[in-house]
N, C-alpha and C. Protein backbone atom coordinates (compact mmCIF):
# COMPACT_ATOMS: atom_id res chain seq x y z
N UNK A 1 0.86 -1.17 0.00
CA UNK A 1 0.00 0.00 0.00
C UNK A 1 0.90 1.23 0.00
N UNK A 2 0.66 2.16 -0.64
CA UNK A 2 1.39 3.72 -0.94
C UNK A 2 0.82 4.25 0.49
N UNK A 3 1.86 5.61 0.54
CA UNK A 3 1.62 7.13 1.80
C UNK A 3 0.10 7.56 1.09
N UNK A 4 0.07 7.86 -0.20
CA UNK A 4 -1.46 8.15 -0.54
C UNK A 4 -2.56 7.58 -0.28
N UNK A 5 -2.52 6.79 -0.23
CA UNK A 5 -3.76 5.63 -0.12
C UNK A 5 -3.94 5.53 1.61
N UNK A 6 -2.50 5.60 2.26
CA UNK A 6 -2.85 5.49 3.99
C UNK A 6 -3.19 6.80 4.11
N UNK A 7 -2.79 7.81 3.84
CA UNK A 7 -3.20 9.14 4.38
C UNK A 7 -4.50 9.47 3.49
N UNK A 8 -5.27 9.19 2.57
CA UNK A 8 -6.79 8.74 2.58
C UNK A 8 -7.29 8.15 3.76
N UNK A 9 -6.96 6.96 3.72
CA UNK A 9 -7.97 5.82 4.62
C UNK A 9 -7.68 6.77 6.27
N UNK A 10 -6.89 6.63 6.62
CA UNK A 10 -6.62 7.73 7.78
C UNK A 10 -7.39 8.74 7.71
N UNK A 11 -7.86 9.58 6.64
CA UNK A 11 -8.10 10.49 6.96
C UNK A 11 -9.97 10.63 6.64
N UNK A 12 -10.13 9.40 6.25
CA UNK A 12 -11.61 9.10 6.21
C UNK A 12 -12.42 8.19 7.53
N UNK A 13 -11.26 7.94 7.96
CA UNK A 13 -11.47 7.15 8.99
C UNK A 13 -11.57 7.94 10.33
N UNK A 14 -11.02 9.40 10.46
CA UNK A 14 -10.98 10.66 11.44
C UNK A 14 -12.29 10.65 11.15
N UNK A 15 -12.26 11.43 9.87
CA UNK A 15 -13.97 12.22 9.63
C UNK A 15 -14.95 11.00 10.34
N UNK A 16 -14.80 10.20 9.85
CA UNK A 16 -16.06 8.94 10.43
C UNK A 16 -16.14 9.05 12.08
N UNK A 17 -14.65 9.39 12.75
CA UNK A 17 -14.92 9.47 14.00
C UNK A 17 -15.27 10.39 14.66
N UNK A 18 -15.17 11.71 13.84
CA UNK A 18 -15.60 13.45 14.57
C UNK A 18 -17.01 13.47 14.79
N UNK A 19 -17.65 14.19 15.50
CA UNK A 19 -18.96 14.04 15.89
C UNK A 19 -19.18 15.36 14.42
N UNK A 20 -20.59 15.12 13.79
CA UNK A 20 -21.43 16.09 12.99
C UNK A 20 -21.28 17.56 13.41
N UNK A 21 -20.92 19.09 13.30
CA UNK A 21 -20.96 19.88 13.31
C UNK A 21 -22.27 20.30 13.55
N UNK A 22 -22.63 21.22 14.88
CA UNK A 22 -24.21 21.37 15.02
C UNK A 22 -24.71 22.29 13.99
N UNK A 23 -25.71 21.75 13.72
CA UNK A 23 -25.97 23.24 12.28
C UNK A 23 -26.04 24.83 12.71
N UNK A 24 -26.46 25.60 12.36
CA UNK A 24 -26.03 26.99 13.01
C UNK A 24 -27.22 27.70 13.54
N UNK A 25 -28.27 26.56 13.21
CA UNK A 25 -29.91 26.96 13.95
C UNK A 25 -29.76 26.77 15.34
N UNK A 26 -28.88 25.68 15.41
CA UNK A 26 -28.97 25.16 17.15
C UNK A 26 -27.78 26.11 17.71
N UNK A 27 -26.61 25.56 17.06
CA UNK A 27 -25.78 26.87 17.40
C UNK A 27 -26.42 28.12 18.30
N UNK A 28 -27.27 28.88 17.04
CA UNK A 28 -27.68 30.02 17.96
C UNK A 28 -29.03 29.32 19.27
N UNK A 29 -29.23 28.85 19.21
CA UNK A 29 -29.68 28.08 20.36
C UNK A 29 -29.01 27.97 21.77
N UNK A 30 -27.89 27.00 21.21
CA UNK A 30 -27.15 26.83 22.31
C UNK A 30 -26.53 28.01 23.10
N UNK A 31 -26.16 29.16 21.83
CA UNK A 31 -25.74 30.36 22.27
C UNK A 31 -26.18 31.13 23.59
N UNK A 32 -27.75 31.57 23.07
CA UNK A 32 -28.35 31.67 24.24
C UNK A 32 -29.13 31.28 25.47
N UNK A 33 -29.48 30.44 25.38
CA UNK A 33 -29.84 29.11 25.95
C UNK A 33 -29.25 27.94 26.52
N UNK A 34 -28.21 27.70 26.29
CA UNK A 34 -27.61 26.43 26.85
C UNK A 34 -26.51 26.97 27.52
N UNK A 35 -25.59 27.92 26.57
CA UNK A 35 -24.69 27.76 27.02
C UNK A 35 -24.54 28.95 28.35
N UNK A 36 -26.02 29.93 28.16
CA UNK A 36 -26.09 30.65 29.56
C UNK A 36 -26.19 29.89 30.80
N UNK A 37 -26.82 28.84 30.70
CA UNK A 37 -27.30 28.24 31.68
C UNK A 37 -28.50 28.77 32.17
N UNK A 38 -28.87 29.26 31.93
CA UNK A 38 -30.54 30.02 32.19
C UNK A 38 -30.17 31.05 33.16
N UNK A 39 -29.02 31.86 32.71
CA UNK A 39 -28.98 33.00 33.65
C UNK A 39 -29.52 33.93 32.75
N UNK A 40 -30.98 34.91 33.60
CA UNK A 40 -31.32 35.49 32.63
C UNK A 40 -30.31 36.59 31.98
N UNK A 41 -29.60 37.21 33.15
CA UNK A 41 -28.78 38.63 32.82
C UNK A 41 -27.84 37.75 31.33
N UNK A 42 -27.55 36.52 31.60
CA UNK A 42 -25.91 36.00 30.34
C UNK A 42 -26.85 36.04 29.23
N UNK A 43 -28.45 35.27 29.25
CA UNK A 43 -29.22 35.39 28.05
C UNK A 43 -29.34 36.73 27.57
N UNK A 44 -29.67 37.51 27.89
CA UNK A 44 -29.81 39.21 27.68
C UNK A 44 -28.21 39.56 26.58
N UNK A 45 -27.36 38.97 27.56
CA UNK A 45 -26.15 39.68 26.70
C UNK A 45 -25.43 39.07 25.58
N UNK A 46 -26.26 37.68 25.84
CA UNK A 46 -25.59 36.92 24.42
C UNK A 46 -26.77 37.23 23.22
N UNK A 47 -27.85 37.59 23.84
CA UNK A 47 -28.89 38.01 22.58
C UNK A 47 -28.39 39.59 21.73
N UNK A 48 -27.56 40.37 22.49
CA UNK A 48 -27.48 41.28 22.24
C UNK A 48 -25.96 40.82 21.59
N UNK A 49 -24.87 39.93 21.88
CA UNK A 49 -23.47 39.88 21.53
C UNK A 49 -23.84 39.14 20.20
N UNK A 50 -24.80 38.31 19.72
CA UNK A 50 -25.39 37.52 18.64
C UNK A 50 -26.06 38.16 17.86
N UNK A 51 -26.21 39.29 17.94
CA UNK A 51 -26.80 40.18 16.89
C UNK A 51 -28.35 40.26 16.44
N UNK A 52 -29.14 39.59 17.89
CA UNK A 52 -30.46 39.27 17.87
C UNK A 52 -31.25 40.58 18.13
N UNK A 53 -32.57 40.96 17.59
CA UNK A 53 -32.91 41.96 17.29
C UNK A 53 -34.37 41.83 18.14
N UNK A 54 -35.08 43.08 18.88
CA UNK A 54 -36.77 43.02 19.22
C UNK A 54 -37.59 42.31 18.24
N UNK A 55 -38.95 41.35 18.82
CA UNK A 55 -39.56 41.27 18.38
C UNK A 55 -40.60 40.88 18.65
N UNK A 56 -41.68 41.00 18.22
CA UNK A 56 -43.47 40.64 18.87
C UNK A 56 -43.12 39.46 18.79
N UNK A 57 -43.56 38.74 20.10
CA UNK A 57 -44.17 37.18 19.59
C UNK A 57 -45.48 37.39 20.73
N UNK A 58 -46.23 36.07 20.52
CA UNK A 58 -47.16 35.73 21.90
C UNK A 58 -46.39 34.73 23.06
N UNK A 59 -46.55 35.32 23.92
CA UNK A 59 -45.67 35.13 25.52
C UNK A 59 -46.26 33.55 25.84
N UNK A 60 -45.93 32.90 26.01
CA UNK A 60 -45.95 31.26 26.67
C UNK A 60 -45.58 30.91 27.44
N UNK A 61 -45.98 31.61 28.73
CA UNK A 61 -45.23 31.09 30.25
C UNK A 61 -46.00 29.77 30.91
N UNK A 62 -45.44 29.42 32.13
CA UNK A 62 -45.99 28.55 32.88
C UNK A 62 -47.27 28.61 33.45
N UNK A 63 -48.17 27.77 33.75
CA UNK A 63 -49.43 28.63 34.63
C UNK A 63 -49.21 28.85 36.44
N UNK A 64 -49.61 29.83 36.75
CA UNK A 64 -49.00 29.95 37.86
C UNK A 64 -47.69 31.00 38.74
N UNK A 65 -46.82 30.69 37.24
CA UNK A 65 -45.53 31.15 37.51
C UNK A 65 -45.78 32.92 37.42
N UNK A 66 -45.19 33.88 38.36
CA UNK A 66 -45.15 35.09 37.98
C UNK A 66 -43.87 35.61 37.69
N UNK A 67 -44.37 35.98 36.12
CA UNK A 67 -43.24 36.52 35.10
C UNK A 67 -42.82 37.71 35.62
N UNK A 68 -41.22 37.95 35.96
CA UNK A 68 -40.24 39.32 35.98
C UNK A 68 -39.87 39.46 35.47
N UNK A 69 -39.52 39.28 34.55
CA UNK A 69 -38.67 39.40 33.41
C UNK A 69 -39.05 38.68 32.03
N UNK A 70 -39.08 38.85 30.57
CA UNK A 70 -39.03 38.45 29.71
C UNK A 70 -38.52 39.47 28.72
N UNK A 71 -38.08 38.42 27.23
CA UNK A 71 -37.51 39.28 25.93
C UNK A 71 -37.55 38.54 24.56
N UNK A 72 -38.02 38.99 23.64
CA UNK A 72 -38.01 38.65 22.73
C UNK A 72 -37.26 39.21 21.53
N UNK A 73 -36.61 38.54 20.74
CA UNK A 73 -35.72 38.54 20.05
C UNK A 73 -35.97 37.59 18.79
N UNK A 74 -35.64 38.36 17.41
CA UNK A 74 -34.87 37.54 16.52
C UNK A 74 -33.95 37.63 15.37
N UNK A 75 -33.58 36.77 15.14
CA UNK A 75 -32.10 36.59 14.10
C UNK A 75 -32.56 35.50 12.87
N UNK A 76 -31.38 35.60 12.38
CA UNK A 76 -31.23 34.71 11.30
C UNK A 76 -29.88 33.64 11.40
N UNK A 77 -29.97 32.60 11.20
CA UNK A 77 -28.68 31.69 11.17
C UNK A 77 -28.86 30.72 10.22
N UNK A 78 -27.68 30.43 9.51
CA UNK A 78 -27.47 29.55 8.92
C UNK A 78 -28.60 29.69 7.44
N UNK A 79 -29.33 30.73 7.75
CA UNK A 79 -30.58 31.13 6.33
C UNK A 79 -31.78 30.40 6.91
N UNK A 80 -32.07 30.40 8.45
CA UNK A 80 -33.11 29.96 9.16
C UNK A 80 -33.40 30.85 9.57
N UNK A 81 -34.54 31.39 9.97
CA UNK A 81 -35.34 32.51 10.84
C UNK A 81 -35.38 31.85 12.74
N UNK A 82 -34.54 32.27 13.23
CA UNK A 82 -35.05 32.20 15.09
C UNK A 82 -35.55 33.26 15.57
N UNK A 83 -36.64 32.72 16.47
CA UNK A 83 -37.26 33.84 17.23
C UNK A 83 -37.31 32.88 18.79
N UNK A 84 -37.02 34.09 19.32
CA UNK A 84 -36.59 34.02 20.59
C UNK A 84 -37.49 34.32 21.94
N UNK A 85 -37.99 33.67 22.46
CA UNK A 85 -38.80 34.18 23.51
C UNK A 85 -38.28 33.71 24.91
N UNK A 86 -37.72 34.76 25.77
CA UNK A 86 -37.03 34.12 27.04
C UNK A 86 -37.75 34.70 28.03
N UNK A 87 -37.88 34.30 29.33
CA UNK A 87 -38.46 34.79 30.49
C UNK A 87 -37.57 34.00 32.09
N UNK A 88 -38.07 34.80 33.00
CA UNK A 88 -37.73 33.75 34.20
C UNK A 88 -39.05 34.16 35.78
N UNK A 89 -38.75 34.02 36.53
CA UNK A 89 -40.13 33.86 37.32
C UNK A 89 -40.28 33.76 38.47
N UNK A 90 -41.10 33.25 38.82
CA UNK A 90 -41.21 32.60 40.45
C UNK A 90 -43.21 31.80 40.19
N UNK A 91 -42.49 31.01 41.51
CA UNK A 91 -44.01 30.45 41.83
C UNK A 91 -43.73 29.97 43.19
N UNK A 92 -44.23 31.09 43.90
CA UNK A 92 -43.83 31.09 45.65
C UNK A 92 -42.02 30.59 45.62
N UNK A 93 -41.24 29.89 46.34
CA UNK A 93 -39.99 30.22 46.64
C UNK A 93 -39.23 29.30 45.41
N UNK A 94 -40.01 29.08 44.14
CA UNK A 94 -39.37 28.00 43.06
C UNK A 94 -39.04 29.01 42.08
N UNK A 95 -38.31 29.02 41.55
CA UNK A 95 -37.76 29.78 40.45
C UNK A 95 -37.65 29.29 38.99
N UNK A 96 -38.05 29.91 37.90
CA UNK A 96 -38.32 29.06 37.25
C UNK A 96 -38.12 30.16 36.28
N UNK A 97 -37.07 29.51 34.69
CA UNK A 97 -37.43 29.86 33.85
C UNK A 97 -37.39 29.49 32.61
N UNK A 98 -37.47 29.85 31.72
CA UNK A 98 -37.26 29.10 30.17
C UNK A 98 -36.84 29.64 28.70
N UNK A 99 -36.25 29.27 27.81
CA UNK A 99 -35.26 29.84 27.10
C UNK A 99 -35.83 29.15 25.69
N UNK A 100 -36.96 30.01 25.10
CA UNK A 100 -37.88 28.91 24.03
C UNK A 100 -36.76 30.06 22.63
N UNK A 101 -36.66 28.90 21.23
CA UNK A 101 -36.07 29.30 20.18
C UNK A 101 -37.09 28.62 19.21
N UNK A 102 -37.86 29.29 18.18
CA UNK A 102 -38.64 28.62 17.01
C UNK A 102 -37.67 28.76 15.81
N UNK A 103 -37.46 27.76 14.98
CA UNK A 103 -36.64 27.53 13.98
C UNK A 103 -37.42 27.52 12.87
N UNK A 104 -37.43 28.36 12.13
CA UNK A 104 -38.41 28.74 10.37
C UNK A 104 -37.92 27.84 9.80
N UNK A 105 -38.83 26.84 8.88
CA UNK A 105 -38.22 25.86 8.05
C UNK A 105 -37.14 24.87 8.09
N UNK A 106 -36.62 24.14 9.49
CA UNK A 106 -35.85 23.17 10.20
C UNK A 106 -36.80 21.88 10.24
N UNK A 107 -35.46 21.36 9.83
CA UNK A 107 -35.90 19.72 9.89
C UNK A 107 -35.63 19.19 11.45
N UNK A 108 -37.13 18.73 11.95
CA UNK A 108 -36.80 18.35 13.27
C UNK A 108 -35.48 17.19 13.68
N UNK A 109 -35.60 16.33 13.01
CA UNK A 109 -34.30 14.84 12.91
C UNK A 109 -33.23 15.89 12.90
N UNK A 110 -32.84 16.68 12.77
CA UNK A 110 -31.27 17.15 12.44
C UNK A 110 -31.55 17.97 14.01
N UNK A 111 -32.33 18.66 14.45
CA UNK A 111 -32.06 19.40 15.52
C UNK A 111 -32.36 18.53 16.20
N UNK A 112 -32.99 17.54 16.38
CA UNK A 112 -32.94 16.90 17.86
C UNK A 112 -31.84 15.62 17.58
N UNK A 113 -31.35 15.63 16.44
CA UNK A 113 -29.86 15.07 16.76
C UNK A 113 -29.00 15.99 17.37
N UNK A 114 -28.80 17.13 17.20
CA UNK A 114 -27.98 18.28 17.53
C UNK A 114 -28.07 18.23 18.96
N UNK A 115 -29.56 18.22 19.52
CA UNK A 115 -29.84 17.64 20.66
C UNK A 115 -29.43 17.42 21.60
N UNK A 116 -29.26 15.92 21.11
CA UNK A 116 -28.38 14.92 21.83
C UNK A 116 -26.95 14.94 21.79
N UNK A 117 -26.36 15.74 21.02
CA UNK A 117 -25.01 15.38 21.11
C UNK A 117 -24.76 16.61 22.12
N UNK A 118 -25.63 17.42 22.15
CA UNK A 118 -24.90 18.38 22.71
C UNK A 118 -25.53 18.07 24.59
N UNK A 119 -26.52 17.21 24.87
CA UNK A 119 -26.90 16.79 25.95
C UNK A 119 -25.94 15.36 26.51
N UNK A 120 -25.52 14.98 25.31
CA UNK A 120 -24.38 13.73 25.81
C UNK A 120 -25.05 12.73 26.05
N UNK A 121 -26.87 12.37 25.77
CA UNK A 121 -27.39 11.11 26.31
C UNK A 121 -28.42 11.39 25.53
N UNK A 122 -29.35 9.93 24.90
CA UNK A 122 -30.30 9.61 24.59
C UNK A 122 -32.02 10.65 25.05
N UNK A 123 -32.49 11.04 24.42
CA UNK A 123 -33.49 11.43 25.08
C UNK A 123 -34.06 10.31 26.28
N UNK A 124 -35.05 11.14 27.17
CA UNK A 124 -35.77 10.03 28.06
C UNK A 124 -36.82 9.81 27.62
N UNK A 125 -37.47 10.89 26.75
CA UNK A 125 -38.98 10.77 26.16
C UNK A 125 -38.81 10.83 24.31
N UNK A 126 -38.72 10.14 23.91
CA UNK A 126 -38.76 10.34 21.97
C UNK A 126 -39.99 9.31 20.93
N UNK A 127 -40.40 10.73 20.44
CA UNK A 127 -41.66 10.07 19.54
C UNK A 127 -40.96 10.67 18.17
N UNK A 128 -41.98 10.82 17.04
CA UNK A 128 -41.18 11.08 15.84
C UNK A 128 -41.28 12.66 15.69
N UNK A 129 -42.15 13.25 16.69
CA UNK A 129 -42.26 14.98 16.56
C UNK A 129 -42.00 15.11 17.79
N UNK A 130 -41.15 14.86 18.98
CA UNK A 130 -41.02 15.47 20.30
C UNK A 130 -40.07 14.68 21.03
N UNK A 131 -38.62 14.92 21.62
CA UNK A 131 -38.19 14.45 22.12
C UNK A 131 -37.16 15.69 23.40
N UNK A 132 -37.30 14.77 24.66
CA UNK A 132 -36.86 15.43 25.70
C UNK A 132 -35.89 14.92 26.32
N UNK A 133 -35.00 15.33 27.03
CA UNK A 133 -34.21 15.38 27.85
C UNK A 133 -34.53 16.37 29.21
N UNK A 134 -34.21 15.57 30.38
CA UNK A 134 -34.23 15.55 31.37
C UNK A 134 -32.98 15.07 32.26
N UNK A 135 -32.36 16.89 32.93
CA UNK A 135 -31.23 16.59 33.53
C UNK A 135 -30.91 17.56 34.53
N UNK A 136 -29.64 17.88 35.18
CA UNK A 136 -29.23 19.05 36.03
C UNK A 136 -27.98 19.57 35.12
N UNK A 137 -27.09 20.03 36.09
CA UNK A 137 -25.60 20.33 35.37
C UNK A 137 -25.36 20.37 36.96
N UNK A 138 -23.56 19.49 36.68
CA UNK A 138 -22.87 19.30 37.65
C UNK A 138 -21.83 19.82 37.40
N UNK A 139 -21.06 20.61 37.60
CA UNK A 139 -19.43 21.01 38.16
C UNK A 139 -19.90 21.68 36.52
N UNK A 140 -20.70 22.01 36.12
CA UNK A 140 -21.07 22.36 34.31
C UNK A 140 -21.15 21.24 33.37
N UNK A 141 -21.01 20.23 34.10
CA UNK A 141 -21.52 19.11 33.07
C UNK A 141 -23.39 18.44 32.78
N UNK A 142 -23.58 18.06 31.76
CA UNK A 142 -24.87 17.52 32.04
C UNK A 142 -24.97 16.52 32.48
N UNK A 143 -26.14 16.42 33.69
CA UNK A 143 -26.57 15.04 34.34
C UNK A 143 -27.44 14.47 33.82
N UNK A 144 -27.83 13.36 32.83
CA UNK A 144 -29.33 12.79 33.19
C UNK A 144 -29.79 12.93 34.22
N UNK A 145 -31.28 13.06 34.68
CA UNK A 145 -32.32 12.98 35.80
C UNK A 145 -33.47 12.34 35.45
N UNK A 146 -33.64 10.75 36.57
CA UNK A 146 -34.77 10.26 36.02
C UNK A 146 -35.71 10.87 36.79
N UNK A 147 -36.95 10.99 37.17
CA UNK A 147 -38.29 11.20 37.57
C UNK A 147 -38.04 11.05 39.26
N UNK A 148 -37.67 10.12 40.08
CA UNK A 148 -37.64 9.89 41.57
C UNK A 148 -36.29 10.81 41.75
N UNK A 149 -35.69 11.21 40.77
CA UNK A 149 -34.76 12.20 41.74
C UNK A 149 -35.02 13.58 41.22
N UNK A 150 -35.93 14.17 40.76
CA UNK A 150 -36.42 15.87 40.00
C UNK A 150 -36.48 16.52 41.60
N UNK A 151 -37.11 16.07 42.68
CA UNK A 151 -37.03 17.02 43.63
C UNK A 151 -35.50 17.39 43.94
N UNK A 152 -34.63 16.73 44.51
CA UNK A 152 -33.32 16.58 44.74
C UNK A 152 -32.74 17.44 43.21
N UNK A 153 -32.45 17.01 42.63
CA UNK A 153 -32.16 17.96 41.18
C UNK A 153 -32.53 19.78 41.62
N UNK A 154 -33.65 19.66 41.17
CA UNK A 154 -34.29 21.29 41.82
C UNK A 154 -33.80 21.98 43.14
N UNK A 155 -33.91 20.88 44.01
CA UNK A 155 -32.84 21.45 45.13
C UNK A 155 -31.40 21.89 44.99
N UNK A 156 -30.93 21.61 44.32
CA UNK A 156 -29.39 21.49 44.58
C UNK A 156 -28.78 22.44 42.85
N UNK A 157 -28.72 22.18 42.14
CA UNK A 157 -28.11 23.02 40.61
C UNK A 157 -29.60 23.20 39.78
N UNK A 158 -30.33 22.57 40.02
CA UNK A 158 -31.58 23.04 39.10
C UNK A 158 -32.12 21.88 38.25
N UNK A 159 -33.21 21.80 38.12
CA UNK A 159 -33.73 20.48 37.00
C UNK A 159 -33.96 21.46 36.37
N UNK A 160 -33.72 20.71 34.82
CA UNK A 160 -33.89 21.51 33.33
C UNK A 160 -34.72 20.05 32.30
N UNK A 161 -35.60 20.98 31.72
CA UNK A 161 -36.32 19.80 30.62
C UNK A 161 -36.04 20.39 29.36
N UNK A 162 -35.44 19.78 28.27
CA UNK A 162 -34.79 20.49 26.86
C UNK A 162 -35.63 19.48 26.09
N UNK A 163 -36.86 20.59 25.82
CA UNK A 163 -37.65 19.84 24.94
C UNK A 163 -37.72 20.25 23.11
N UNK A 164 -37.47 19.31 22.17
CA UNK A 164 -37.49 19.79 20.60
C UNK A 164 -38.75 18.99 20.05
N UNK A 165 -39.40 20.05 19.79
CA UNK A 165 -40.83 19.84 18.67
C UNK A 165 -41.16 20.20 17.55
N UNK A 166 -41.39 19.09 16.66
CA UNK A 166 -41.65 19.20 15.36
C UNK A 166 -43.58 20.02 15.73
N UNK A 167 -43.58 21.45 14.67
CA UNK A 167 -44.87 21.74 14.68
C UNK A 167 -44.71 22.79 13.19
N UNK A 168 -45.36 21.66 12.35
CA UNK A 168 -45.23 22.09 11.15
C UNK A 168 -44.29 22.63 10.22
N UNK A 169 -43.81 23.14 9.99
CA UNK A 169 -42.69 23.82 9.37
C UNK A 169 -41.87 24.52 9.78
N UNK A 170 -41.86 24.24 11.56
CA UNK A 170 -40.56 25.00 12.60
C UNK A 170 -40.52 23.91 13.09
N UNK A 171 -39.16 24.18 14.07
CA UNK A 171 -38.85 23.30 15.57
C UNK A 171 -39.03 24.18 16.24
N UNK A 172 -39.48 23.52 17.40
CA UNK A 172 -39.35 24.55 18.72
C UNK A 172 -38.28 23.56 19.74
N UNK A 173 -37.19 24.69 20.11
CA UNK A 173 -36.20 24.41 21.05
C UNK A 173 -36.59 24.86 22.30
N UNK A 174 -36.95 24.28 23.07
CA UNK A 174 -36.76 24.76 24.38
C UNK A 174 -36.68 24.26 25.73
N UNK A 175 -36.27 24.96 26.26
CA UNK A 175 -35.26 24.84 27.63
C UNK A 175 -35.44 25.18 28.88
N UNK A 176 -36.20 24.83 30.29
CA UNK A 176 -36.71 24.97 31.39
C UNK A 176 -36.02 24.76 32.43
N UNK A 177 -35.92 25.64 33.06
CA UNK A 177 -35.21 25.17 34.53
C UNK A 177 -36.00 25.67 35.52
N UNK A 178 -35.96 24.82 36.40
CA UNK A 178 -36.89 24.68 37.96
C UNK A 178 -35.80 24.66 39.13
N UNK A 179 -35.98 25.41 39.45
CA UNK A 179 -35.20 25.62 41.47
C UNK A 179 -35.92 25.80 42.26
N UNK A 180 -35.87 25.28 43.04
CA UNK A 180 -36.35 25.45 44.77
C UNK A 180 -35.29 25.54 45.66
């Protein structure tokens, strides 16, 4: 066998092992949303460092929860339309907020692969239009969280539900965190 032919196979054999590049819909997702951690003040400034712009949407909070804060925002990535609707809250001493992204014309299979790689684990809930993850963050890593430990979770770094839904000709990304 020739240096050409090994430095091919080598080098097809990397690509096979690199994880997929997240597309640049989730990207800006993760931007503000994940990678804040649901701090509202870091969401605020990465919407503004991302070049995300005011915009009307209709507000979708929790029932119950009383909204202090919310913002809406949107951009363009990758030649996708995001719109941005963030808020955070209370409901008596639980804190609660959520970090929703609608994706114009996204194929759900590619973002909720994006998903998962960027959650590090299998969804806990997956149908062919909705799949969730359910976890905390430890030392900044993600935890799975099954169901008998969500109180404990909420106590301690926060339970978060990162839910992606196929609804017609968008995804909806979004991202919840609960403290007590």
């Amino acid at each position: 066998m020739n240096i050409p032919t090994l430095t091919a196979g080598a080098a097809l054999a990397l690509a096979m092992a690199l994880p997929a590049a997240a597309s640049p819909a989730f990207d800006g997702f993760k931007a503000v949303c994940g990678d804040t951690h649901m701090d509202f003040a870091a969401v605020k400034s990465a919407v503004d460092a991302g070049h995300w712009v005011p915009t009307e949407v209709q507000p979708s909070t929790m029932e119950g929860v009383t909204v202090t804060e919310s913002l809406a925002r949107t951009v363009i990535a990758g030649g996708a339309k995001l719109t941005l609707f963030a808020w955070r809250g209370t409901k008596g001493a639980v804190q609660v907020s959520a970090c929703t992204v609608r994706v114009a014309q996204a194929k759900y299979a590619d973002l909720s692969h994006d998903a998962g790689a960027w959650a590090g684990f299998a969804p806990q809930v997956a149908s062919p239009t909705k799949s969730v993850w359910q976890f905390t963050e430890d030392s900044g890593a993600i935890k799975a969280v099954q169901k008998a430990d969500f109180n404990t979770a909420a106590a301690a770094g926060g339970l978060d539900f990162f839910t992606v839904t196929a609804t017609g000709p968008e995804t909806i990304l979004d991202l919840l965190k609960i403290k007590s």
